[in-house]
C-alpha atoms as a PDB file:
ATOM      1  CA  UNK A   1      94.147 163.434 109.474  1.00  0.00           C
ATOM      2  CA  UNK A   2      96.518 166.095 110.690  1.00  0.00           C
ATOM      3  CA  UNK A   3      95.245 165.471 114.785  1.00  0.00           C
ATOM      4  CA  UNK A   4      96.337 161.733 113.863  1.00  0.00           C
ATOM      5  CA  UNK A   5      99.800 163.003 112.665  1.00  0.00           C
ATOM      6  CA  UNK A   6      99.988 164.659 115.789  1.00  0.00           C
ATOM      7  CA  UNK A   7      99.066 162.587 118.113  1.00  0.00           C
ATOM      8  CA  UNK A   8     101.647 159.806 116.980  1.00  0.00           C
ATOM      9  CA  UNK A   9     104.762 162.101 117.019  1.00  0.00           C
ATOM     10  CA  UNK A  10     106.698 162.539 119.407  1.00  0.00           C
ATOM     11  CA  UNK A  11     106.367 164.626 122.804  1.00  0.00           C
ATOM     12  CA  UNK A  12     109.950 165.932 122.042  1.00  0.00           C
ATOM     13  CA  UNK A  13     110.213 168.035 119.105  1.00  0.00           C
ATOM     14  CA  UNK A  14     113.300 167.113 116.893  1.00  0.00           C
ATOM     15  CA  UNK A  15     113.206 163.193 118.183  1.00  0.00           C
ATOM     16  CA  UNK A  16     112.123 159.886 116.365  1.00  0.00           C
ATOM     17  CA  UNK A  17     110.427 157.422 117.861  1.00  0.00           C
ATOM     18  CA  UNK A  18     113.518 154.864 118.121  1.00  0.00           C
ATOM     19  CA  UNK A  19     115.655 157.835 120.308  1.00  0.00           C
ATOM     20  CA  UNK A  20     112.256 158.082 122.434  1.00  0.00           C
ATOM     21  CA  UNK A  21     112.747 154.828 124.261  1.00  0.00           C
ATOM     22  CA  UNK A  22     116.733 154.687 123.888  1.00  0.00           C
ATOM     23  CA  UNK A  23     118.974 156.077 126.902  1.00  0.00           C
ATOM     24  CA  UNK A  24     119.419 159.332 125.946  1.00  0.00           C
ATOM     25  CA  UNK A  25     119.713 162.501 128.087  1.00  0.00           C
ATOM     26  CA  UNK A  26     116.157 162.412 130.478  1.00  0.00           C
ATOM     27  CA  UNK A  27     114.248 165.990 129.971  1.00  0.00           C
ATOM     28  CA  UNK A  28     115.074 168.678 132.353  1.00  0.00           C
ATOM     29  CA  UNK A  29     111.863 170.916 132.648  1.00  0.00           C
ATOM     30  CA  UNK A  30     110.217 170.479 136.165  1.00  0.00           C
ATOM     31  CA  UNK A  31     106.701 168.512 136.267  1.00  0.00           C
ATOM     32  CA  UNK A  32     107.865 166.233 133.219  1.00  0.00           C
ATOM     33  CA  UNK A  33     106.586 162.872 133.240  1.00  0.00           C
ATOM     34  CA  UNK A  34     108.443 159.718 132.005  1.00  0.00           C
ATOM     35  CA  UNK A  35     108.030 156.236 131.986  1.00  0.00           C
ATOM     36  CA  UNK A  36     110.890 153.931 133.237  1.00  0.00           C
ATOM     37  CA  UNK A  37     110.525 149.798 133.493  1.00  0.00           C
ATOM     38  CA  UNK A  38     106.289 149.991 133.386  1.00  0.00           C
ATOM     39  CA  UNK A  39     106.592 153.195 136.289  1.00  0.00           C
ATOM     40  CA  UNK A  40     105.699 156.511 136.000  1.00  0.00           C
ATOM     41  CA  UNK A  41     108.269 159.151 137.082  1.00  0.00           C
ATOM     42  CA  UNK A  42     108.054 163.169 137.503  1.00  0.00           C
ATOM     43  CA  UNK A  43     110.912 165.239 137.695  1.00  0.00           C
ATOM     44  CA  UNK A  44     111.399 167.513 140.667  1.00  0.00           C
ATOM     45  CA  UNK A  45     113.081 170.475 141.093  1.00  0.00           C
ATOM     46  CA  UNK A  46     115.451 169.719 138.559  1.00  0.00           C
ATOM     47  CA  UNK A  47     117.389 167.321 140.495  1.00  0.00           C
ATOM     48  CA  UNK A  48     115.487 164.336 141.074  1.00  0.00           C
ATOM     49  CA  UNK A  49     113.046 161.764 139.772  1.00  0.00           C
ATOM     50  CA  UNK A  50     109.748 160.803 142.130  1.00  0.00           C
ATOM     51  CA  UNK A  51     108.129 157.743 141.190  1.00  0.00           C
ATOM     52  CA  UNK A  52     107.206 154.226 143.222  1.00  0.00           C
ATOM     53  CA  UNK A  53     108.776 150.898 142.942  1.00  0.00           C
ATOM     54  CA  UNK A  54     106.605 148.112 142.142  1.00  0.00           C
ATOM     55  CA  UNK A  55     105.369 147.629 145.788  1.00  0.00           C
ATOM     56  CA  UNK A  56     104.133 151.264 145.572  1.00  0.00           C
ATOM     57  CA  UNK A  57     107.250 152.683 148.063  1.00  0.00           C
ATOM     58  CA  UNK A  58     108.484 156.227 147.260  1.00  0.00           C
ATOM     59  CA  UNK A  59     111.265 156.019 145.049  1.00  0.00           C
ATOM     60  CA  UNK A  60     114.006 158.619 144.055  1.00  0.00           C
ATOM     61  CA  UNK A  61     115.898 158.440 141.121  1.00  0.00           C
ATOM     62  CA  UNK A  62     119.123 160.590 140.008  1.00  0.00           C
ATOM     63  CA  UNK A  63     119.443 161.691 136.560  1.00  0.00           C
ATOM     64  CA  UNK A  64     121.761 159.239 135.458  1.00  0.00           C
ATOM     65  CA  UNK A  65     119.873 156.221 137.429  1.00  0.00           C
ATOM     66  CA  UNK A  66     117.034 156.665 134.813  1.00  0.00           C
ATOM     67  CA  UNK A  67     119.462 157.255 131.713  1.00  0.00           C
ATOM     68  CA  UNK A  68     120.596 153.821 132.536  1.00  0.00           C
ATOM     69  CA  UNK A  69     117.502 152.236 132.952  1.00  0.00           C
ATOM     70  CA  UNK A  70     116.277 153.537 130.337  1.00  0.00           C
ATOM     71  CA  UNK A  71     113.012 155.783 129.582  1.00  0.00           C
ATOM     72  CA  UNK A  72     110.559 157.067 127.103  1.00  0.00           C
ATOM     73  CA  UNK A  73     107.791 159.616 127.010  1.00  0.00           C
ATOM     74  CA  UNK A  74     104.982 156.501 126.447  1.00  0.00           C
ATOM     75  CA  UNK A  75     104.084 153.681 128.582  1.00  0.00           C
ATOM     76  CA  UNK A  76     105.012 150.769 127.311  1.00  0.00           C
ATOM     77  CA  UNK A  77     102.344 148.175 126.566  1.00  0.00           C
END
């Protein structure tokens, strides 16, 4: 039961699930993963997010570019 517990929190410690997919400040460690609008997106050097767009085309996202769209540590489905 406890491995259950776990794997339904949170990938944030101190977070709910409702401020998970809000548009809260995006992570700052390097090699995080996020999901934004169905897309995957890692953070690079601190500075920048690397995902594609939905025709699979690089795309580069600024912190505040994915605080607006919005993001969350799951995928949606």
């Amino acid at each position: 039961m406890r491995a259950m517990e776990n794997a339904e929190s949170p990938a944030e410690p101190g977070t709910t699930r409702s401020q998970s997919t809000s548009t809260r400040t995006p992570p700052t460690a390097p090699c995080t993963v996020v999901w934004s609008l169905g897309r995957p997106y890692v953070l690079e050097n601190n500075a920048r997010w690397v995902g594609t767009d939905r025709r699979g085309r690089p795309q580069v996202l600024t912190r505040a570019e994915l605080q607006r769209r919005g993001w969350s540590y799951r995928r949606a489905g």
